[in-house]
N, C-alpha and C. Protein backbone atom coordinates (compact mmCIF):
# COMPACT_ATOMS: atom_id res chain seq x y z
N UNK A 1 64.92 133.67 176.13
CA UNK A 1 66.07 133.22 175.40
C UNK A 1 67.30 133.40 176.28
N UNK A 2 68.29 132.48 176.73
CA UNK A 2 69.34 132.32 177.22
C UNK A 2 70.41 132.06 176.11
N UNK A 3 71.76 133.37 176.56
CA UNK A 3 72.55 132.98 176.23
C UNK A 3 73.50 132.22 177.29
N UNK A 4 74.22 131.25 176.36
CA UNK A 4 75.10 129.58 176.54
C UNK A 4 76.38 130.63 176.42
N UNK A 5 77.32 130.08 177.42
CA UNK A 5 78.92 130.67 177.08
C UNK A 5 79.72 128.60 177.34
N UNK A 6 79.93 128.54 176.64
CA UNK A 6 81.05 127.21 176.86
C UNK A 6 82.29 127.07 176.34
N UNK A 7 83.06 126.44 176.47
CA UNK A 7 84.57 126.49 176.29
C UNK A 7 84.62 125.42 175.75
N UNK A 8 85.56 125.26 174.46
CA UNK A 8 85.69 124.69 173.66
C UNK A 8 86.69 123.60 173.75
N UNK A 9 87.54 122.78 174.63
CA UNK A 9 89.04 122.20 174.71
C UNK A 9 89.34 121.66 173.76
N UNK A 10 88.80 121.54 172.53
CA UNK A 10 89.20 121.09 171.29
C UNK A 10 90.14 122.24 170.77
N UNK A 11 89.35 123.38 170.37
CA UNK A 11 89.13 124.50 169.51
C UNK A 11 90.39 125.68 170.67
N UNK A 12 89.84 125.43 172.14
CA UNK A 12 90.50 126.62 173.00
C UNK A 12 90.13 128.12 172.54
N UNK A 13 88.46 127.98 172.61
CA UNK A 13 87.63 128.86 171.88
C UNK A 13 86.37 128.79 172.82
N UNK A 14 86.21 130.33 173.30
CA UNK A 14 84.57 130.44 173.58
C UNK A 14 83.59 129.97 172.78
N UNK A 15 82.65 129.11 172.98
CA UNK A 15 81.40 129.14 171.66
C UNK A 15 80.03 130.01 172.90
N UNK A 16 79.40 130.32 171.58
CA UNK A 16 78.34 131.23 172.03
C UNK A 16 77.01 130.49 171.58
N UNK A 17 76.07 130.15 172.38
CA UNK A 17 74.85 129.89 172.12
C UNK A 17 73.83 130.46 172.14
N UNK A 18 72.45 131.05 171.73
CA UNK A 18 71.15 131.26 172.15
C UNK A 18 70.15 130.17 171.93
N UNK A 19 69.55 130.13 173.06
CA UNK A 19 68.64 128.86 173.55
C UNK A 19 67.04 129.41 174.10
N UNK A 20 66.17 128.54 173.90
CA UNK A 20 64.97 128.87 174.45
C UNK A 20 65.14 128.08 175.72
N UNK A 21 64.18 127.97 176.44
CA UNK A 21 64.04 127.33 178.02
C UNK A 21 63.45 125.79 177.88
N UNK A 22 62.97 125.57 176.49
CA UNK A 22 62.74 124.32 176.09
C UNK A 22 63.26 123.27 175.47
N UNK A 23 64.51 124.52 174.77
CA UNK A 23 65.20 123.57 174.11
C UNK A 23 66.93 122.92 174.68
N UNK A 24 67.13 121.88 174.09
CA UNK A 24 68.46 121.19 174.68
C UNK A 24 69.85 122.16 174.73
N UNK A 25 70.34 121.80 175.78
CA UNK A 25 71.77 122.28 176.07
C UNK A 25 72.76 122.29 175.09
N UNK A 26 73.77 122.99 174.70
CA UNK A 26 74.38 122.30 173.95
C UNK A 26 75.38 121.26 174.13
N UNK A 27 75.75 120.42 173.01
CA UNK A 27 76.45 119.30 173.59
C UNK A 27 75.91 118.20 174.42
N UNK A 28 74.42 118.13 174.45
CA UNK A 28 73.86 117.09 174.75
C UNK A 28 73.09 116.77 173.85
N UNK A 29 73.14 114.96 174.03
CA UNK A 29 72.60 114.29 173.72
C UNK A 29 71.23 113.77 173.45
N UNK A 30 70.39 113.77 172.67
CA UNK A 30 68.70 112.99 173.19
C UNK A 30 67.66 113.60 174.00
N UNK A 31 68.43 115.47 174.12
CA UNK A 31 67.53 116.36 174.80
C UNK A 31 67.18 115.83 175.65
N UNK A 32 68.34 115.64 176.53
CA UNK A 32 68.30 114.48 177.89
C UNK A 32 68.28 116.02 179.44
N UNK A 33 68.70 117.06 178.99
CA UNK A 33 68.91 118.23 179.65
C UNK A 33 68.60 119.47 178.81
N UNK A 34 67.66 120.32 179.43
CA UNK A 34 67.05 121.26 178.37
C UNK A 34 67.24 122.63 178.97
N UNK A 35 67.36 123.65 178.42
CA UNK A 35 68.20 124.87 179.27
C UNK A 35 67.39 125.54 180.61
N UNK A 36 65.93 125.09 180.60
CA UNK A 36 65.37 125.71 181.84
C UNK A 36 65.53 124.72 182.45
N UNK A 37 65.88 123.45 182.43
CA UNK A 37 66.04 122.16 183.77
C UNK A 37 67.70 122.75 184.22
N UNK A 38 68.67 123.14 183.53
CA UNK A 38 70.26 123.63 183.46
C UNK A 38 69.81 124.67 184.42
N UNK A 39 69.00 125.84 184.12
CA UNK A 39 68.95 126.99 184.98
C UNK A 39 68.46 126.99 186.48
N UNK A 40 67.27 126.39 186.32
CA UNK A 40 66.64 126.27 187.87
C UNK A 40 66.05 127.39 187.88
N UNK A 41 65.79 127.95 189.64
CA UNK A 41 65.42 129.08 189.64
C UNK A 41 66.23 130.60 189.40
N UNK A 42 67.56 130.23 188.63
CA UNK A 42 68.09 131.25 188.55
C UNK A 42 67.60 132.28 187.46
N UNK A 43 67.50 133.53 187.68
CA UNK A 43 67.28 134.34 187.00
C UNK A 43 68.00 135.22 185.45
N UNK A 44 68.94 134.14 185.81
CA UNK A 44 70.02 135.17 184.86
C UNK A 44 70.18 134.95 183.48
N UNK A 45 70.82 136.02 182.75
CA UNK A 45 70.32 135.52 181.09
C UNK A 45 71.70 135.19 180.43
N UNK A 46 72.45 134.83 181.15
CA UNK A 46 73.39 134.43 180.72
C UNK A 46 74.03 133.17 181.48
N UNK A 47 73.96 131.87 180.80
CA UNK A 47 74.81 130.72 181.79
C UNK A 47 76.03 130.05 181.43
């Protein structure tokens, strides 16, 4: 499980996500990008 940190420019607000490695990014579309294709080989549990 990865946590998502993204910035909001609507809001001007951190949002916080938890994600599996299978499932879509947030803010995308058609699960066109899924959080282990986002990570690569990085190790880290936070992106």
């Amino acid at each position: 499980m990865a946590k998502i940190l993204v910035f909001n420019n609507d809001t001007n607000r951190m949002e916080t996500y938890y994600r599996g490695e299978n499932e879509a990014m947030p803010y995308v579309t058609n699960r066109t990008l899924t959080v282990g294709e986002f990570r690569g080989s990085s190790g880290s549990p936070t992106l």
